[in-house]
C-alpha atoms as a PDB file:
ATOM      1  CA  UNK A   1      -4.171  29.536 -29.127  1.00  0.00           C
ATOM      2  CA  UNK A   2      -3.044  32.320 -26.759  1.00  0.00           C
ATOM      3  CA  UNK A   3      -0.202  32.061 -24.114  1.00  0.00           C
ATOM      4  CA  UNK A   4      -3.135  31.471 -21.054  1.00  0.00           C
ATOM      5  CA  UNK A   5      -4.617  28.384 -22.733  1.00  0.00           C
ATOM      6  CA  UNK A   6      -1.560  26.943 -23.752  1.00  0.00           C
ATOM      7  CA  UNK A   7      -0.478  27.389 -20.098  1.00  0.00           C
ATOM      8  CA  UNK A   8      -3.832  25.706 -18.889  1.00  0.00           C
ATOM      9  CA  UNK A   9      -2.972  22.614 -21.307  1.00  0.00           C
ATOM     10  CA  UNK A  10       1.096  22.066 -20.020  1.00  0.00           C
ATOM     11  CA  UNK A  11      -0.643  22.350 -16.878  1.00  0.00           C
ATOM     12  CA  UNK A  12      -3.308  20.098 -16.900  1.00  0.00           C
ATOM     13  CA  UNK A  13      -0.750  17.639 -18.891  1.00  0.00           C
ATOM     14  CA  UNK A  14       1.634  17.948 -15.765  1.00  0.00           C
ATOM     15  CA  UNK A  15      -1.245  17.168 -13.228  1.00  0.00           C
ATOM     16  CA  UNK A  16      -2.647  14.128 -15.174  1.00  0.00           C
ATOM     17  CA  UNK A  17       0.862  12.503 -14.770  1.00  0.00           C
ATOM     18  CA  UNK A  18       1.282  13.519 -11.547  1.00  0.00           C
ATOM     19  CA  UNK A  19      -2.398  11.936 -11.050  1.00  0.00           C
ATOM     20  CA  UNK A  20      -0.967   8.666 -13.109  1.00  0.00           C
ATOM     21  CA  UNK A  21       1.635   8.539 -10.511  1.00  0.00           C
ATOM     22  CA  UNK A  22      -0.369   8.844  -7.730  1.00  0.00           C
ATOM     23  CA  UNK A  23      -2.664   5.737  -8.692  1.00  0.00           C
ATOM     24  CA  UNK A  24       0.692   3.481  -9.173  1.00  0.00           C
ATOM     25  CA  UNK A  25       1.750   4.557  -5.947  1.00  0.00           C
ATOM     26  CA  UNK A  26      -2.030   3.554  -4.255  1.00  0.00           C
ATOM     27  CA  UNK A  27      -1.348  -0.004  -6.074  1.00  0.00           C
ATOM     28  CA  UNK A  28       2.107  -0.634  -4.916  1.00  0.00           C
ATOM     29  CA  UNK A  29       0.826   0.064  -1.185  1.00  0.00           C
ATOM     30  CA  UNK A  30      -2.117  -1.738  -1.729  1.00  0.00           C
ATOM     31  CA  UNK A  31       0.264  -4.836  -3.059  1.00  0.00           C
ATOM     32  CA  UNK A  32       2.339  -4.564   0.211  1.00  0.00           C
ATOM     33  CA  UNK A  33      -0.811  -4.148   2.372  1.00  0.00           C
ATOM     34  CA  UNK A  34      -2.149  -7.287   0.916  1.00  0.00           C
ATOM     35  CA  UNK A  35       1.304  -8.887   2.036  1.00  0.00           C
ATOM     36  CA  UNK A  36       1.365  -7.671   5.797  1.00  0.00           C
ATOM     37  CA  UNK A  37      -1.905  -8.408   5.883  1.00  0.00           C
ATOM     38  CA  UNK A  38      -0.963 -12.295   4.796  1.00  0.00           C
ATOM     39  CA  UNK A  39       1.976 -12.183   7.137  1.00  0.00           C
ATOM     40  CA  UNK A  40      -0.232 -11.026  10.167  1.00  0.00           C
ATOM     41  CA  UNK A  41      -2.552 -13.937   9.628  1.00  0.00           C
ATOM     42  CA  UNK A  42      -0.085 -16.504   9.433  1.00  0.00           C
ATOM     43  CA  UNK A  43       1.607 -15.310  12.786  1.00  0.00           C
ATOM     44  CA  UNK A  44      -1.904 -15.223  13.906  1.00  0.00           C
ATOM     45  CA  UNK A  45      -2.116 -18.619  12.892  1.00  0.00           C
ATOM     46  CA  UNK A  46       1.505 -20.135  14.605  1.00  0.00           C
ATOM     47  CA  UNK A  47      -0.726 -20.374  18.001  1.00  0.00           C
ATOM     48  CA  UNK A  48      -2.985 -22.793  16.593  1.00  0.00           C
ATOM     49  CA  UNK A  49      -0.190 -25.104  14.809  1.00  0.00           C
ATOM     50  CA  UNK A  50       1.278 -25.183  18.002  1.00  0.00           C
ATOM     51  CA  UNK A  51      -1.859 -27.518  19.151  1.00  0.00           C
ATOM     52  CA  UNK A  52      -0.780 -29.317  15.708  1.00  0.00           C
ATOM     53  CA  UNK A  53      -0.395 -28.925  12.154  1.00  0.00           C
ATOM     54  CA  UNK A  54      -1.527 -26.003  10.047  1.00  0.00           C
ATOM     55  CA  UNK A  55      -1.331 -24.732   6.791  1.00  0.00           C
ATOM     56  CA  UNK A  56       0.808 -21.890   6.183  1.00  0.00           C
ATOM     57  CA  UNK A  57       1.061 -19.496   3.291  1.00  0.00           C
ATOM     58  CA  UNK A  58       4.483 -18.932   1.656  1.00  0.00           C
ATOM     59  CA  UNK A  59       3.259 -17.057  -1.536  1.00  0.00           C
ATOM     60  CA  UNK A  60       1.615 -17.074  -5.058  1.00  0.00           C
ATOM     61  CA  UNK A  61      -1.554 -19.582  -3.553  1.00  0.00           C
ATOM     62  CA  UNK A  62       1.003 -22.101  -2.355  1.00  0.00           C
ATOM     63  CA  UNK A  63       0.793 -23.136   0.882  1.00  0.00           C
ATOM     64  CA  UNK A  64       2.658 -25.749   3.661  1.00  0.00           C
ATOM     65  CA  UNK A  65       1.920 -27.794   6.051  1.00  0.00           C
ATOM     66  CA  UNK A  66       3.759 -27.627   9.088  1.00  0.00           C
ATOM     67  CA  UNK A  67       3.951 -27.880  12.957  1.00  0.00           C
ATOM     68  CA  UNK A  68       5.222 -25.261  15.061  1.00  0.00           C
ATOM     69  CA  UNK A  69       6.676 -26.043  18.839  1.00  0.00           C
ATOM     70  CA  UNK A  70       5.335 -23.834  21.892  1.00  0.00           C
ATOM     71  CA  UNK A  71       7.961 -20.866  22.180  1.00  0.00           C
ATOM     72  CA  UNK A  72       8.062 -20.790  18.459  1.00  0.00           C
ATOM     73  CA  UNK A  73      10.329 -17.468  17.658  1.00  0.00           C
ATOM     74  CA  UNK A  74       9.616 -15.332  14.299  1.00  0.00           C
ATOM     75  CA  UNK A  75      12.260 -13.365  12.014  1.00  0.00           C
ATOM     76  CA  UNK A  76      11.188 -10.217  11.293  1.00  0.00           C
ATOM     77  CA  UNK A  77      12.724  -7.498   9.316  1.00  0.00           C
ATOM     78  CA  UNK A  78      13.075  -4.772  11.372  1.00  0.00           C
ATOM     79  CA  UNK A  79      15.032  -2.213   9.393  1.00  0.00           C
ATOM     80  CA  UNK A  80      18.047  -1.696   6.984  1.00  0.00           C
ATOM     81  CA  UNK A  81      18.016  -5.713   6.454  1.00  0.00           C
ATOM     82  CA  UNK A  82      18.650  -6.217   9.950  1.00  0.00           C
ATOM     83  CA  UNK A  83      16.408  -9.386  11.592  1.00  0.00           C
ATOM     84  CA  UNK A  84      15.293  -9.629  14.892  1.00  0.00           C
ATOM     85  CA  UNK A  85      13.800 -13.132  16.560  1.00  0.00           C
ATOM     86  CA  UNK A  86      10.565 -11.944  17.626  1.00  0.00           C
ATOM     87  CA  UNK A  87       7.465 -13.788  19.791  1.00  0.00           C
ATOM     88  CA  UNK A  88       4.604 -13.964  17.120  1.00  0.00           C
ATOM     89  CA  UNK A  89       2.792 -11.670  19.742  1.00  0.00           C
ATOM     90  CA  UNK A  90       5.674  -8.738  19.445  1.00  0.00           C
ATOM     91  CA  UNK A  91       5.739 -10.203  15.199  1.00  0.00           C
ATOM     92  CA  UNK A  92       1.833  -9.140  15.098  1.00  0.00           C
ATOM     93  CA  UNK A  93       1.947  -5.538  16.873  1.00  0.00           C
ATOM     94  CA  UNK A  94       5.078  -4.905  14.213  1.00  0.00           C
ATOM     95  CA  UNK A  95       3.247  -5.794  11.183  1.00  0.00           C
ATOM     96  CA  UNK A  96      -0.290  -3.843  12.462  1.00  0.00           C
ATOM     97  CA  UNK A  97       1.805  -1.112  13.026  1.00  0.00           C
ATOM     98  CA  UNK A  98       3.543  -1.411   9.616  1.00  0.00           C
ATOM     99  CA  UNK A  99      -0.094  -1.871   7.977  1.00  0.00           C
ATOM    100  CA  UNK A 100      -0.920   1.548  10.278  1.00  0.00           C
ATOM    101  CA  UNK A 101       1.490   3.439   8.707  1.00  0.00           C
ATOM    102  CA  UNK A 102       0.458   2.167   5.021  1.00  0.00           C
ATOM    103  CA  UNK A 103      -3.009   3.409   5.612  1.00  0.00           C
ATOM    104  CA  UNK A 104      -1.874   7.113   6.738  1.00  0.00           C
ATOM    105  CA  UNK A 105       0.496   7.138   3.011  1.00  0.00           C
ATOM    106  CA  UNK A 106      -2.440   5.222   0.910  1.00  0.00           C
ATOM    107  CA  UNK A 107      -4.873   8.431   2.552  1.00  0.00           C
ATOM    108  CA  UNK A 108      -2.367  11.307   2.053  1.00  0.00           C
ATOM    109  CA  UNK A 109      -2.071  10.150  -1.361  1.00  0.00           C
ATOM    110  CA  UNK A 110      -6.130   9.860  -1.643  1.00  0.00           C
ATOM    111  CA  UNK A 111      -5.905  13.272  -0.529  1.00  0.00           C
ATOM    112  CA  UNK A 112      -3.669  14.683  -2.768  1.00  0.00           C
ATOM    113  CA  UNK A 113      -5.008  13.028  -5.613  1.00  0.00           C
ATOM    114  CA  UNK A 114      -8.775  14.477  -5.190  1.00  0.00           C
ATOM    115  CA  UNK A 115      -6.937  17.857  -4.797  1.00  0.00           C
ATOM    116  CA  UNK A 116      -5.433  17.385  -8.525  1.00  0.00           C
ATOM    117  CA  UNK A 117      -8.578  15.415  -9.902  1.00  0.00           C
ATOM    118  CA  UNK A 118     -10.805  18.883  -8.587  1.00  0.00           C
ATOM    119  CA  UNK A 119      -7.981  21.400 -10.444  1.00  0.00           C
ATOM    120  CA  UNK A 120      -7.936  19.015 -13.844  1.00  0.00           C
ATOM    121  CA  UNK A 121     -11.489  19.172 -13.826  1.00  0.00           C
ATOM    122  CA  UNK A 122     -11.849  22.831 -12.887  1.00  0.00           C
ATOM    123  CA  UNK A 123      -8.975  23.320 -15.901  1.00  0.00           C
ATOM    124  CA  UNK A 124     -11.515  20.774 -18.178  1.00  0.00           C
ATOM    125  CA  UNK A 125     -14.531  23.424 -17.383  1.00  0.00           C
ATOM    126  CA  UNK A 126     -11.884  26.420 -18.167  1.00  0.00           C
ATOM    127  CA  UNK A 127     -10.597  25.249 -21.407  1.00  0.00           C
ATOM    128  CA  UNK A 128     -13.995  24.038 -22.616  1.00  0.00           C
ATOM    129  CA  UNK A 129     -15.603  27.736 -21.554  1.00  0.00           C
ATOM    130  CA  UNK A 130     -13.080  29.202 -24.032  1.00  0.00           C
ATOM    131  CA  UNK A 131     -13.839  26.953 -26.842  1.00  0.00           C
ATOM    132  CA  UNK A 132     -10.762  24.930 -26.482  1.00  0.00           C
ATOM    133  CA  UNK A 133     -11.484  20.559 -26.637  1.00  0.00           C
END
């Protein structure tokens, strides 16, 4: 094998880990999506248990039933472990902003993982040209 197509190989090597990486990154903000987006639903929801009970979601399918008075405050995290009491109105416009900000890293990512997909692929084509599987 010459020096080129061993270069080619490290370097499509290199980009399919990168590409590895990428994906577990897409699943861990998918994960935390799928939380804020539980989270928004529930503070959605502490409107309608204040006209009486509801069910609310505390993880892993479990659920409880509760009441919640009018004025009901929420604790939100609001950065560097500090909690702030929040109105579940000002609770819902932090987490749609969090899930905002999600979707911009989840596309960048997309983004930069078609970019290395197209130059594995175009390395595939290379290597194969020149005999090399």
């Amino acid at each position: 094998m010459d020096e080129q197509t061993t270069r080619k190989i490290r370097e499509m090597r290199a980009i399919q880990a990168q590409i590895e990486e990428g994906q577990h990154q897409l699943s861990s903000l998918q994960s935390f999506t799928n939380d804020v987006i539980i989270a928004l639903n529930t503070v959605k929801n502490i409107k309608d248990a204040s006209k009486g009970e509801s069910l609310f979601p505390i993880g892993s399918g479990v659920f409880v039933r509760a009441s919640v008075r009018d004025g009901a405050k929420v604790l939100v995290e609001i950065g560097a472990g500090v909690v702030a009491e929040k109105t579940p109105e000002e609770t819902a416009v932090i987490l749609q902003s969090r899930l905002d900000e999600v979707d911009k890293a989840a596309n960048s990512i997309q983004v930069e993982l078609k970019k290395l997909m197209d130059r594995n692929d175009a390395l595939v084509d290379e290597l194969q040209k020149a005999g090399v599987n």
